[in-house]
Protein backbone atom coordinates (compact mmCIF):
# COMPACT_ATOMS: atom_id res chain seq x y z
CA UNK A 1 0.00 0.00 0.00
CA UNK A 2 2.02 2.78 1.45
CA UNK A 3 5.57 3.20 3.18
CA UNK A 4 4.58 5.84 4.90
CA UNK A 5 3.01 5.62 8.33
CA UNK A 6 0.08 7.64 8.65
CA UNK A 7 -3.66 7.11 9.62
CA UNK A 8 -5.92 5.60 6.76
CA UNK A 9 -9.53 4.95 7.13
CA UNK A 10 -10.53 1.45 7.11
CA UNK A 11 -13.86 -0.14 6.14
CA UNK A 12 -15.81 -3.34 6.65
CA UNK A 13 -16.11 -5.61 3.79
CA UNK A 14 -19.44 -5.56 1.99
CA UNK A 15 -19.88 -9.15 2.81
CA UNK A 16 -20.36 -8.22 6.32
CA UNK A 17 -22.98 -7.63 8.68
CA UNK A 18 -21.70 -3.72 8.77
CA UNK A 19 -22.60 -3.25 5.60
CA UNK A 20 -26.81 -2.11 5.33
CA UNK A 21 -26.76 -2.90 1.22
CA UNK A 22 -27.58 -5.82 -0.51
CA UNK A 23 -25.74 -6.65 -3.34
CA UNK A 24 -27.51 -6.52 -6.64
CA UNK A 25 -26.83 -8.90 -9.56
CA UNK A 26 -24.96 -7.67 -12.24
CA UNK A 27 -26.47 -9.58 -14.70
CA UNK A 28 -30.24 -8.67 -14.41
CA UNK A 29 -29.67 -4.88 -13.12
CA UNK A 30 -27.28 -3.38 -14.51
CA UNK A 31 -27.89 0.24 -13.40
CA UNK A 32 -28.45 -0.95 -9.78
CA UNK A 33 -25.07 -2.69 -9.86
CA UNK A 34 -23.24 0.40 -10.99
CA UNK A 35 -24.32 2.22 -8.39
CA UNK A 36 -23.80 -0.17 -5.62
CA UNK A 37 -19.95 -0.27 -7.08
CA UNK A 38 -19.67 2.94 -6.79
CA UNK A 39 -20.09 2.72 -2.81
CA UNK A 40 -18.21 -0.58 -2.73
CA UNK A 41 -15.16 -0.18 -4.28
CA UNK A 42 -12.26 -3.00 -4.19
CA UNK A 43 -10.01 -3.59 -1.82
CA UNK A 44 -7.21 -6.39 -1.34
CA UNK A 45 -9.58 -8.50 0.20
CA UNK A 46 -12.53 -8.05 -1.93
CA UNK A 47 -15.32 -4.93 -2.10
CA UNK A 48 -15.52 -2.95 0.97
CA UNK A 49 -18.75 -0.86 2.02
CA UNK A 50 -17.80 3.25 1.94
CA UNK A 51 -20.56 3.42 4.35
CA UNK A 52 -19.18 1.26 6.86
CA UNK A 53 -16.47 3.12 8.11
CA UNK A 54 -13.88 0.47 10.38
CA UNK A 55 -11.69 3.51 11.88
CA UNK A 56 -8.09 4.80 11.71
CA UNK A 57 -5.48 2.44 10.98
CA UNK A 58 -1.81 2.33 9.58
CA UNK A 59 -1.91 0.99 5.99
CA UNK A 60 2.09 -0.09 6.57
CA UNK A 61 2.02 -1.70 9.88
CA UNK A 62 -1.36 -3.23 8.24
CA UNK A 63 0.47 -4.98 5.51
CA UNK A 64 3.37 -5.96 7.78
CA UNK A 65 0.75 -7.77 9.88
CA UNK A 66 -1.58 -9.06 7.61
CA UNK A 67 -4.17 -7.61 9.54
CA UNK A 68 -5.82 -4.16 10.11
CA UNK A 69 -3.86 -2.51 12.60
CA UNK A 70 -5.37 0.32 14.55
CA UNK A 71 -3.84 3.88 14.21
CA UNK A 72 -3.15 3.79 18.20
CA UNK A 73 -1.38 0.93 17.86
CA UNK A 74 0.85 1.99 14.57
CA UNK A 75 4.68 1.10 15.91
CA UNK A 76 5.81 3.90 14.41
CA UNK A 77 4.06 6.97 14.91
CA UNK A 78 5.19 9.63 17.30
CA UNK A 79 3.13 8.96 20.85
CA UNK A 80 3.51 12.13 22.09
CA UNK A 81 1.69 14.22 24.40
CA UNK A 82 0.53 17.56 24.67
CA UNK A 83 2.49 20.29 25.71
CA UNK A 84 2.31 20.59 29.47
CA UNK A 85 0.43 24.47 29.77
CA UNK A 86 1.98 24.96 33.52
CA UNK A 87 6.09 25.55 33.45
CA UNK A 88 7.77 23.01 35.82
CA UNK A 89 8.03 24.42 39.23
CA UNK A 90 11.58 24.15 41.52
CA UNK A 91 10.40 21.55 43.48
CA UNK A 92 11.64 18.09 44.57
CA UNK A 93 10.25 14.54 42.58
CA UNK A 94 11.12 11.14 43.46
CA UNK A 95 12.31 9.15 40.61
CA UNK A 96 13.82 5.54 39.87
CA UNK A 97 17.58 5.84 38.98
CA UNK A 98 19.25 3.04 37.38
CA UNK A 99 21.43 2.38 34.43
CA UNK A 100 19.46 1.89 31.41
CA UNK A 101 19.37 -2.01 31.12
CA UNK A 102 17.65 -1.94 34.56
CA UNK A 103 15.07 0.68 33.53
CA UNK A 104 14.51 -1.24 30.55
CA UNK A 105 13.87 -4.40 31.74
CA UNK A 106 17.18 -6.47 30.39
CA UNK A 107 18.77 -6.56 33.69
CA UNK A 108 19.81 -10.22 34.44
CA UNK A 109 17.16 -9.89 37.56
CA UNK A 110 14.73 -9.68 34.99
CA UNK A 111 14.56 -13.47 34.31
CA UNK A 112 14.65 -16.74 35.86
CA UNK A 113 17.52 -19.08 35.67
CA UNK A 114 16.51 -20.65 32.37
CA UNK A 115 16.34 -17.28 30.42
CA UNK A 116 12.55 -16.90 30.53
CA UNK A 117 11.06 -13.10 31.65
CA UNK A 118 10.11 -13.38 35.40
CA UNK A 119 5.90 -11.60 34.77
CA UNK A 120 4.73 -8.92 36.94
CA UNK A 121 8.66 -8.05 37.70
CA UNK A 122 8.47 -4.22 37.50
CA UNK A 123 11.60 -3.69 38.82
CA UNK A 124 15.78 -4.55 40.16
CA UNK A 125 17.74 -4.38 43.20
CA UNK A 126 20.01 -1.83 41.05
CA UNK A 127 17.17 0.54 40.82
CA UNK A 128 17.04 3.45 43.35
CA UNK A 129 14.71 6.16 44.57
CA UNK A 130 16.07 9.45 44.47
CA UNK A 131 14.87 13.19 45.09
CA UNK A 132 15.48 15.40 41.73
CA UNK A 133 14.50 18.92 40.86
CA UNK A 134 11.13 18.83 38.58
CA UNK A 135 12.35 21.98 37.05
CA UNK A 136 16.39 21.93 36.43
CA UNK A 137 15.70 17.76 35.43
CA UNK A 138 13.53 18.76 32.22
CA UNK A 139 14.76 17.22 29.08
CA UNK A 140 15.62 20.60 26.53
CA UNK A 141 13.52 20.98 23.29
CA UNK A 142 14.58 19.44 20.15
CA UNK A 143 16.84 16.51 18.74
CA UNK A 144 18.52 16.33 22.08
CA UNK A 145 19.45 13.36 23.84
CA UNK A 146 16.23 11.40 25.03
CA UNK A 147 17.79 10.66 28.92
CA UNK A 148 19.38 14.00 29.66
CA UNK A 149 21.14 14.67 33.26
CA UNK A 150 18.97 14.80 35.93
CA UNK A 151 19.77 17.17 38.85
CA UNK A 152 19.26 16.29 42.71
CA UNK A 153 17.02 18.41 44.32
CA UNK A 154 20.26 18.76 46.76
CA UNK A 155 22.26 20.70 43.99
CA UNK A 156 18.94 22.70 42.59
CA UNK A 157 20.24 26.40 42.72
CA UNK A 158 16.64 27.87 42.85
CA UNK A 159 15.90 25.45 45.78
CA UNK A 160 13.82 27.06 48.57
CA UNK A 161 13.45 30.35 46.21
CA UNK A 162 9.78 31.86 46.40
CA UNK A 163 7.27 30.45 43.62
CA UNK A 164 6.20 33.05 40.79
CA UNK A 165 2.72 33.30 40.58
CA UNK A 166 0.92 31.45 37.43
């Protein structure tokens, strides 16, 4: 279909119980079956029903699967969320610190003695909790590295300064 990853609408085949049309027969009414094409045009998996809309999904991640996969699910597409409207405040957060195979999940701790993922493990005995400015840790703007330095709310300059007004 497409390499590009961006949301498509899909559609329920016309031999479903989404569509509301019957199909006519093409040999005895002509006219009828024109116009019935025209609102069920072909797909790769036969005629599909323009007025039974599926929902979003990625036509690449679709074709990679063999399956209609839903926009939300595209393994692609930026997840992102809205801007936060408040500026970060001085204050202090506790967060996990670890090195990144631990906050990952590939830490040895991870799995049981014959290689297999231990479930529900959230967590390793490397991870620790520690206090870090909300402000000062903020990753900058931009094509910047994705785990920037976090600072302790011990060495926050602005720690203990008064709170502007928002």
């Amino acid at each position: 279909m497409t390499d590009q990853h961006t949301p498509v609408q899909f559609y329920w085949g016309a031999d479903t119980d989404y569509c509301p049309h019957t199909e006519p027969d093409v040999d005895t009414d002509g006219e009828a079956w024109d116009a019935w094409r025209d609102r069920h045009p072909s797909s790769d998996d036969g005629p599909i029903c323009l007025d039974a809309p599926y929902g979003e999904g990625c036509p690449t991640c679709s074709a990679e699967e063999g399956d209609m996969v839903p926009w939300s699910r595209c393994k692609t597409r930026s997840h992102t969320r809205a801007a936060a409207t408040v500026a970060p405040q001085h204050r202090p957060v506790t967060v996990e610190v670890a090195d990144l195979e631990c906050l990952e999940g590939e830490c040895e701790e991870y799995f049981n003695d014959y290689g297999d993922e231990i479930p529900g493990k959230t967590s390793c005995s490397h991870c620790e909790r520690m206090e870090i400015c909300e402000a000062c840790s903020q990753p900058p703007a931009g094509d910047a590295d994705p785990f920037p330095p976090v600072v302790a709310w011990a060495d926050c300059q602005r720690r203990g300064a008064p709170v502007a007004a928002s």
